[in-house]
N, C-alpha and C. Protein backbone atom coordinates (compact mmCIF):
# COMPACT_ATOMS: atom_id res chain seq x y z
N UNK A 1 4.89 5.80 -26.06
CA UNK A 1 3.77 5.12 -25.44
C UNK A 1 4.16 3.76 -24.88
N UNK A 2 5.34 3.00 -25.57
CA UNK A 2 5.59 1.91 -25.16
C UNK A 2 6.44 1.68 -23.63
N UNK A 3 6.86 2.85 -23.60
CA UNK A 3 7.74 3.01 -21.78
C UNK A 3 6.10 3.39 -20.91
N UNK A 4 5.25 3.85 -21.12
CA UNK A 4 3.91 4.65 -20.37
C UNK A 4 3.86 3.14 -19.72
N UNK A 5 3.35 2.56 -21.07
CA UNK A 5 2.94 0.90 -20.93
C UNK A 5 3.50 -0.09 -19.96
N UNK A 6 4.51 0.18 -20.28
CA UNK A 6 5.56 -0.26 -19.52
C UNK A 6 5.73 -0.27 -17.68
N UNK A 7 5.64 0.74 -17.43
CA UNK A 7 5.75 1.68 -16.45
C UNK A 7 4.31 1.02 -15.92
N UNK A 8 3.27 1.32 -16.34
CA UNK A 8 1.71 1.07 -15.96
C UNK A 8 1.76 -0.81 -15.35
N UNK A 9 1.95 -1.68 -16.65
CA UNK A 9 2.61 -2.88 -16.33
C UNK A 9 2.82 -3.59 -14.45
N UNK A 10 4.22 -2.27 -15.00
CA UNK A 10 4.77 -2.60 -13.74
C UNK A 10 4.52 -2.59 -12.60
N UNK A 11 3.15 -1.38 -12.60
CA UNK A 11 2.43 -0.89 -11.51
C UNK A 11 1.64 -1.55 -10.63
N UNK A 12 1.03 -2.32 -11.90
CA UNK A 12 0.14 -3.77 -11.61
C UNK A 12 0.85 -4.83 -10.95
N UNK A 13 2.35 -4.95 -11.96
CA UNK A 13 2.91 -6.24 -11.29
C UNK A 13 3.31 -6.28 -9.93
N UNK A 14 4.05 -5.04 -9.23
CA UNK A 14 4.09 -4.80 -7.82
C UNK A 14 2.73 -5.11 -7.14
N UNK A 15 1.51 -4.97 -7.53
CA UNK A 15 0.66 -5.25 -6.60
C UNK A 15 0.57 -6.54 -6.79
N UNK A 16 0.69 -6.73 -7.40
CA UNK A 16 0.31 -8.33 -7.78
C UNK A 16 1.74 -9.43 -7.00
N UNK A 17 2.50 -8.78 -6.78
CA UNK A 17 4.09 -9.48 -6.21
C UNK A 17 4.29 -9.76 -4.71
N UNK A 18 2.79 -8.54 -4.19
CA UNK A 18 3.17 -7.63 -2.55
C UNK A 18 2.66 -9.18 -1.65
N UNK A 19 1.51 -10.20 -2.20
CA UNK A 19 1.27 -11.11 -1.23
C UNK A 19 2.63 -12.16 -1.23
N UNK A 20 3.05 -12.26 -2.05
CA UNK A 20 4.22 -13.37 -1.99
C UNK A 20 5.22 -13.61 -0.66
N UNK A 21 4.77 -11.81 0.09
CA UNK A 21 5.34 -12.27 1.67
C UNK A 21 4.68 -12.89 2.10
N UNK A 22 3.48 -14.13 1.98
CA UNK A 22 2.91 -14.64 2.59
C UNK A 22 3.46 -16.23 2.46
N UNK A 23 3.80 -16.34 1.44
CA UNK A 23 4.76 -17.92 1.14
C UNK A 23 5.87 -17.81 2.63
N UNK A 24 6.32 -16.62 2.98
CA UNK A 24 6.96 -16.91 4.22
C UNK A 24 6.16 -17.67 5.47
N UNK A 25 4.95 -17.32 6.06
CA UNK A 25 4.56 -18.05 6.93
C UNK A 25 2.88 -17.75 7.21
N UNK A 26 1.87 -18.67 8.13
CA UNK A 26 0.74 -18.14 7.88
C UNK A 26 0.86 -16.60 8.96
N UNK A 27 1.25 -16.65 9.33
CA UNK A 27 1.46 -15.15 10.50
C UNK A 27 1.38 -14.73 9.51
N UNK A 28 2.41 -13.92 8.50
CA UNK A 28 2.48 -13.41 7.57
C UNK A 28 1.03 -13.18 6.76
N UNK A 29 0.21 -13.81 6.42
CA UNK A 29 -0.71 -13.78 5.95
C UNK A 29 -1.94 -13.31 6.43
N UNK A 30 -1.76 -13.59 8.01
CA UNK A 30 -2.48 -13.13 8.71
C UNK A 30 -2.83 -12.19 9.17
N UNK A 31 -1.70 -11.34 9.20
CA UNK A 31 -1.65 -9.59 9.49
C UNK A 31 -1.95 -9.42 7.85
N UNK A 32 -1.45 -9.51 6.51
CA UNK A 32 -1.96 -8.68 5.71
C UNK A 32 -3.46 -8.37 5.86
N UNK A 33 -3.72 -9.59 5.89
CA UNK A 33 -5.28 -9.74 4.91
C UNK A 33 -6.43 -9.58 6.48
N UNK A 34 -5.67 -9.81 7.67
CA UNK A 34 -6.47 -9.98 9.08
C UNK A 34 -7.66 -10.65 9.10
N UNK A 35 -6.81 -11.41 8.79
CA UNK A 35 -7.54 -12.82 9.35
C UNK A 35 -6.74 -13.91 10.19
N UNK A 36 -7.53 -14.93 10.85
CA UNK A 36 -6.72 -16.23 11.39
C UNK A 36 -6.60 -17.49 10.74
N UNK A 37 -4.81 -17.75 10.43
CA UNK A 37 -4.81 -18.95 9.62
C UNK A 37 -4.79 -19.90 10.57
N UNK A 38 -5.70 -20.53 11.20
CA UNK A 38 -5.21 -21.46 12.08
C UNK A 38 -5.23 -23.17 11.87
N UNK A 39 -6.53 -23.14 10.64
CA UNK A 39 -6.20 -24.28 10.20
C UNK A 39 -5.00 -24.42 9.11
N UNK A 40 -4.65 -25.99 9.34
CA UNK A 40 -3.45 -25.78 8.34
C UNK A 40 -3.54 -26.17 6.79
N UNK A 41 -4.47 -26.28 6.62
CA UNK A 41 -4.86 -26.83 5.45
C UNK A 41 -5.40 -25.33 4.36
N UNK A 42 -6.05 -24.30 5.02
CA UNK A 42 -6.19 -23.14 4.76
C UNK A 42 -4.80 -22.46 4.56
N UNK A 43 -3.75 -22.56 5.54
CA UNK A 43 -2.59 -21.85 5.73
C UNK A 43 -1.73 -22.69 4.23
N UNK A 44 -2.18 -23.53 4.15
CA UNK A 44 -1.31 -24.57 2.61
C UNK A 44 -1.95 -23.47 1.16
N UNK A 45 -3.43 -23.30 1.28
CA UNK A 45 -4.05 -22.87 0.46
C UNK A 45 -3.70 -21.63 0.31
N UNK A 46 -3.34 -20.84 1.25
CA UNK A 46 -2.95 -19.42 1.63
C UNK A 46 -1.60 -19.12 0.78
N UNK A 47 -0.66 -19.96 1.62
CA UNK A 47 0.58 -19.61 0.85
C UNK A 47 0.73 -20.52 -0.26
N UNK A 48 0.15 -21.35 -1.12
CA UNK A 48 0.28 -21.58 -2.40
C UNK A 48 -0.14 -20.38 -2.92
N UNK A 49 -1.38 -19.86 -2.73
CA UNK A 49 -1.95 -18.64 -3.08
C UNK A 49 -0.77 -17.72 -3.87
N UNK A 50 0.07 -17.06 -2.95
CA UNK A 50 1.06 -16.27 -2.78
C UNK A 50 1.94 -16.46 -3.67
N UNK A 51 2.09 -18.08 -3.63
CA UNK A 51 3.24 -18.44 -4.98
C UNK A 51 2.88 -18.02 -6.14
N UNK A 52 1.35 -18.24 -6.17
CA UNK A 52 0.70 -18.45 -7.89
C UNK A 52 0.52 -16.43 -7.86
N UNK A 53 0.28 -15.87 -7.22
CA UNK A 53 0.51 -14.82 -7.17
C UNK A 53 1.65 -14.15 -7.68
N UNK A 54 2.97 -14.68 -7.26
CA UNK A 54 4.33 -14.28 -7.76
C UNK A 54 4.43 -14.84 -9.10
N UNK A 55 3.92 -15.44 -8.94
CA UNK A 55 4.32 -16.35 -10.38
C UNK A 55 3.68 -14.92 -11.71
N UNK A 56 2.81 -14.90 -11.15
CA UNK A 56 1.45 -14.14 -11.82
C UNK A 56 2.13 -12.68 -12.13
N UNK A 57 2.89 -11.92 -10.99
CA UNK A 57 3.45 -10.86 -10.51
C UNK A 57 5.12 -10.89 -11.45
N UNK A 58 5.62 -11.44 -11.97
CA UNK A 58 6.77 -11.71 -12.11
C UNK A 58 6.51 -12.42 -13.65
N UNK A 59 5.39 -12.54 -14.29
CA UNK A 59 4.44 -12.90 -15.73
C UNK A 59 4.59 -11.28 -16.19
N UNK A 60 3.56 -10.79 -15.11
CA UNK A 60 3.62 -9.30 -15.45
C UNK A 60 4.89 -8.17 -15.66
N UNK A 61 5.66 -8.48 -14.91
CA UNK A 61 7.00 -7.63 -14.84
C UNK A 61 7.94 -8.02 -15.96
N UNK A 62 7.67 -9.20 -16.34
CA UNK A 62 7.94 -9.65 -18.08
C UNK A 62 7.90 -9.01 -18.94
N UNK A 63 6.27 -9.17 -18.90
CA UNK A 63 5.60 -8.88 -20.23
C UNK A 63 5.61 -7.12 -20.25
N UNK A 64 5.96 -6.78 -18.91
CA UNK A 64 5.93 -5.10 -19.09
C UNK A 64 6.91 -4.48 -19.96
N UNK A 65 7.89 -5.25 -19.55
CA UNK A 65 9.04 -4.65 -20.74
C UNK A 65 9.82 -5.47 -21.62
N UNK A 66 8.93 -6.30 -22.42
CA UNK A 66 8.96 -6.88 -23.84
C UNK A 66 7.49 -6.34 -24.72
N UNK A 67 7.71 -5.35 -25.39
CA UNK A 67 6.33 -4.39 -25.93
C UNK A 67 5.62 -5.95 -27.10
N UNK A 68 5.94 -6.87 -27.14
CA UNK A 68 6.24 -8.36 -27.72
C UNK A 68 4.34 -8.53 -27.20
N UNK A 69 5.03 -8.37 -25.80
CA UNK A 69 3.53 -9.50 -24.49
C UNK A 69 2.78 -7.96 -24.26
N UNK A 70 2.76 -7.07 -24.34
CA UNK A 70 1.94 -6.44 -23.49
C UNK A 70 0.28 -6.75 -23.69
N UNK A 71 -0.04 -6.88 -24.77
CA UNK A 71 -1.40 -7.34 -24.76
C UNK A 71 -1.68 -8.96 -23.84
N UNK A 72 -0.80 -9.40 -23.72
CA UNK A 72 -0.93 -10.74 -22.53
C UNK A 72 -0.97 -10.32 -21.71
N UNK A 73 0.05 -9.44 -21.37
CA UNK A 73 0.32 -9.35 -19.91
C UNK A 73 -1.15 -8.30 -19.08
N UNK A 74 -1.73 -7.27 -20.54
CA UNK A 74 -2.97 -6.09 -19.99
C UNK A 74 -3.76 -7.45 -19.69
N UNK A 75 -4.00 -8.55 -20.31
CA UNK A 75 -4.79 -9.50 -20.54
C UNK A 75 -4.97 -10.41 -19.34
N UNK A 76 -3.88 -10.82 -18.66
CA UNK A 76 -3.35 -11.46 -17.33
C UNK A 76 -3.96 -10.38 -16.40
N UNK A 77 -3.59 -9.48 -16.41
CA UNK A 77 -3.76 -8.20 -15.39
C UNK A 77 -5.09 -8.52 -15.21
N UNK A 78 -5.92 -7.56 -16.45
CA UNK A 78 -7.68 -7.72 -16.28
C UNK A 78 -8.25 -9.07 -15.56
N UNK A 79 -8.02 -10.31 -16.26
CA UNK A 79 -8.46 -11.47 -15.23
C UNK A 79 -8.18 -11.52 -13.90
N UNK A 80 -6.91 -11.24 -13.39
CA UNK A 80 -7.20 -11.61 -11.75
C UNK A 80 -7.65 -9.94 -11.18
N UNK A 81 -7.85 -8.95 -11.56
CA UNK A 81 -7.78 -7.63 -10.82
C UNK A 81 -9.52 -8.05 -11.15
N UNK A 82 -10.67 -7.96 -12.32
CA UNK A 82 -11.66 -8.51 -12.31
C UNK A 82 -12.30 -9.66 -11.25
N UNK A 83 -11.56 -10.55 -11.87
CA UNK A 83 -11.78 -11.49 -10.90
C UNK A 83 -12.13 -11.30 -9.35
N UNK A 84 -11.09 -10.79 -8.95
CA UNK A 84 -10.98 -10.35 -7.39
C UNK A 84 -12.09 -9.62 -7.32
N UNK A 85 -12.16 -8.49 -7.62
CA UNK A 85 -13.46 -7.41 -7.59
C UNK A 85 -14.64 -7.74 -7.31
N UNK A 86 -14.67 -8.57 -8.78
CA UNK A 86 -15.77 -9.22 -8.40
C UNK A 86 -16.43 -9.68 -7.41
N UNK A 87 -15.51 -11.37 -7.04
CA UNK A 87 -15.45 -12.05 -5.44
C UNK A 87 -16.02 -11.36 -4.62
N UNK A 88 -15.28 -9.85 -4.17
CA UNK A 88 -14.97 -9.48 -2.82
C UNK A 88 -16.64 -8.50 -3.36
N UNK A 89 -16.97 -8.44 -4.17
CA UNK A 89 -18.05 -7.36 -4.51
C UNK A 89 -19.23 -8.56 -3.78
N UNK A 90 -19.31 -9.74 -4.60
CA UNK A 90 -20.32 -10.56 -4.42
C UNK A 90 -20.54 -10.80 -3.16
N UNK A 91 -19.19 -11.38 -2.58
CA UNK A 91 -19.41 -11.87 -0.87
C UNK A 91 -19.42 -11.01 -0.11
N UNK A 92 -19.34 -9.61 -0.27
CA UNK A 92 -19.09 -8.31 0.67
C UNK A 92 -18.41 -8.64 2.16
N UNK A 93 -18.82 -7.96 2.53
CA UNK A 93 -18.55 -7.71 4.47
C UNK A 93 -17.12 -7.78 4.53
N UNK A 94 -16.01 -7.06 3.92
CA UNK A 94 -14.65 -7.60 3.80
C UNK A 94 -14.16 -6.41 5.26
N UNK A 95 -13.01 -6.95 5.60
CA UNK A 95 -12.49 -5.89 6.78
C UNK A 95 -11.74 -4.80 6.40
N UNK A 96 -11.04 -4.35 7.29
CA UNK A 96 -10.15 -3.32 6.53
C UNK A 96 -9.03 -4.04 5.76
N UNK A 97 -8.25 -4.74 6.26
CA UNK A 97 -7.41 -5.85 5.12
C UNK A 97 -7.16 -5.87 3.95
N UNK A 98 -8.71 -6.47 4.01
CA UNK A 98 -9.23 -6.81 2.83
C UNK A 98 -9.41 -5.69 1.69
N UNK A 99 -10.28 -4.82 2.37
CA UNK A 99 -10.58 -3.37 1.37
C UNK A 99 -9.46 -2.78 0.97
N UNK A 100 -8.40 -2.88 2.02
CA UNK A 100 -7.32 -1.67 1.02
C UNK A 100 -6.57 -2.96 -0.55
N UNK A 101 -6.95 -4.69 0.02
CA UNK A 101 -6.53 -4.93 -1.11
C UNK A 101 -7.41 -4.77 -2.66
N UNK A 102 -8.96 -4.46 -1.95
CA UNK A 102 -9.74 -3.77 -3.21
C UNK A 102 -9.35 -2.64 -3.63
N UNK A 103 -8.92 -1.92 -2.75
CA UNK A 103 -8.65 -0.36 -3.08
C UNK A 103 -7.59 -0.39 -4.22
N UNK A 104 -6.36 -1.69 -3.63
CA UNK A 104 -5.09 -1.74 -4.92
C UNK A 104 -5.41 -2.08 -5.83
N UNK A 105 -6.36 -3.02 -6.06
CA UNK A 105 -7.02 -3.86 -7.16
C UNK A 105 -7.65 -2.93 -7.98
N UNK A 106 -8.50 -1.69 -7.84
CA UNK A 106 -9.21 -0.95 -8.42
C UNK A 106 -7.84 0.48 -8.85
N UNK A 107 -6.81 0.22 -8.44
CA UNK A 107 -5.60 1.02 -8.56
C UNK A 107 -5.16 0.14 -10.21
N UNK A 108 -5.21 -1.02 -9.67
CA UNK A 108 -4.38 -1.73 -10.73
C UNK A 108 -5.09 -1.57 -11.95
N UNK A 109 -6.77 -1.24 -12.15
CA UNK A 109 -7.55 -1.84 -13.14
C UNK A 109 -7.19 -0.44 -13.51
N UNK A 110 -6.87 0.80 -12.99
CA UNK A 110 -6.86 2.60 -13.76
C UNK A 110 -5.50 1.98 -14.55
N UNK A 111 -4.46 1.50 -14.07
CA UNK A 111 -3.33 1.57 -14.49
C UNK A 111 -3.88 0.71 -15.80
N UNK A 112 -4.32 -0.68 -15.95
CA UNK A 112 -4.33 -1.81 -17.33
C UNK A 112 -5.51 -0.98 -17.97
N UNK A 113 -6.19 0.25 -17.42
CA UNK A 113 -7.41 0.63 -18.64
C UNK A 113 -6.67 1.65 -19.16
N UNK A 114 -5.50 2.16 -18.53
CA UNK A 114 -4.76 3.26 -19.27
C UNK A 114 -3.55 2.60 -20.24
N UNK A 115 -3.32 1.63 -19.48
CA UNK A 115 -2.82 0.66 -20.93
C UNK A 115 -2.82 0.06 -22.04
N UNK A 116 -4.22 -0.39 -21.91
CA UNK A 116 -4.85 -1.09 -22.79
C UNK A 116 -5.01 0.00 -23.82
N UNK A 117 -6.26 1.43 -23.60
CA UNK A 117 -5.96 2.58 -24.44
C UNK A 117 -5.08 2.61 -25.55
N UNK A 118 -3.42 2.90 -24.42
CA UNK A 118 -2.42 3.68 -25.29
C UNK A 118 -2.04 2.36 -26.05
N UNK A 119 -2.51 0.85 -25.42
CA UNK A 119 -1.92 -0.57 -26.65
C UNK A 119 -2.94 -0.21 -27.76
N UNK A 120 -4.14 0.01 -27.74
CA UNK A 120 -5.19 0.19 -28.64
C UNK A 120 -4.00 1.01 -29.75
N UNK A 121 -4.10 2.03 -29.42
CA UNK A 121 -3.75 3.45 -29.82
C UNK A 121 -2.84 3.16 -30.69
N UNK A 122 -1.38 2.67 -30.04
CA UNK A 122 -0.17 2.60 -30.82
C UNK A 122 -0.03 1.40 -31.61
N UNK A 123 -1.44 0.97 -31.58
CA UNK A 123 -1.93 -0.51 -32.89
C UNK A 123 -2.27 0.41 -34.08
């Protein structure tokens, strides 16, 4: 159960790693998510974003395979994949961009509820 975990983890942490091409430039950011970074103060906010993202993404890919963190790391996961959901639930009208990053987000939450489970489980 502890490789499943593992594996699941990791699943999350790739999504969670994929904006960090945006620390490259606001273009970059701009085709993911389609939108225009044109102010630059947004484009600062954008790609800090991305960092704290990797940071976040690379927390997770940790804790996936030290069976030590996995309850941190299911724990990390749930807050920003929630989080997000939420947001994008409350403010709606998102584009296509946007939705397939709900679509990953609601990918990520099957993967940390099938984790969490088998952490339950093998407690």
């Amino acid at each position: 159960m502890k490789l499943a975990i593992s594996v699941l983890l990791t699943l999350v942490a790739i999504i969670h790693l994929l904006p960090l091409a945006g620390v490259i430039s606001s273009t970059q950011i701009g085709r993911a998510y389609g939108i225009a970074v044109s102010d630059p103060n947004v484009a600062i906010l954008m790609r800090h974003r991305a960092v704290l993202f990797g940071l976040l993404g690379a927390s997770l890919l940790a804790a996936a395979w030290q069976p030590a963190f996995h309850g941190v790391g299911i724990g990390l996961g749930f807050i920003s994949v929630l989080a997000f959901l939420l947001i994008a639930w409350r403010e709606g009208g998102v584009n296509t961009e946007v939705q397939r990053v709900v679509i990953a987000d609601y990918v990520a939450l099957g993967c940390l509820l099938l984790a969490l489970a088998m952490h339950v489980l093998q407690k």
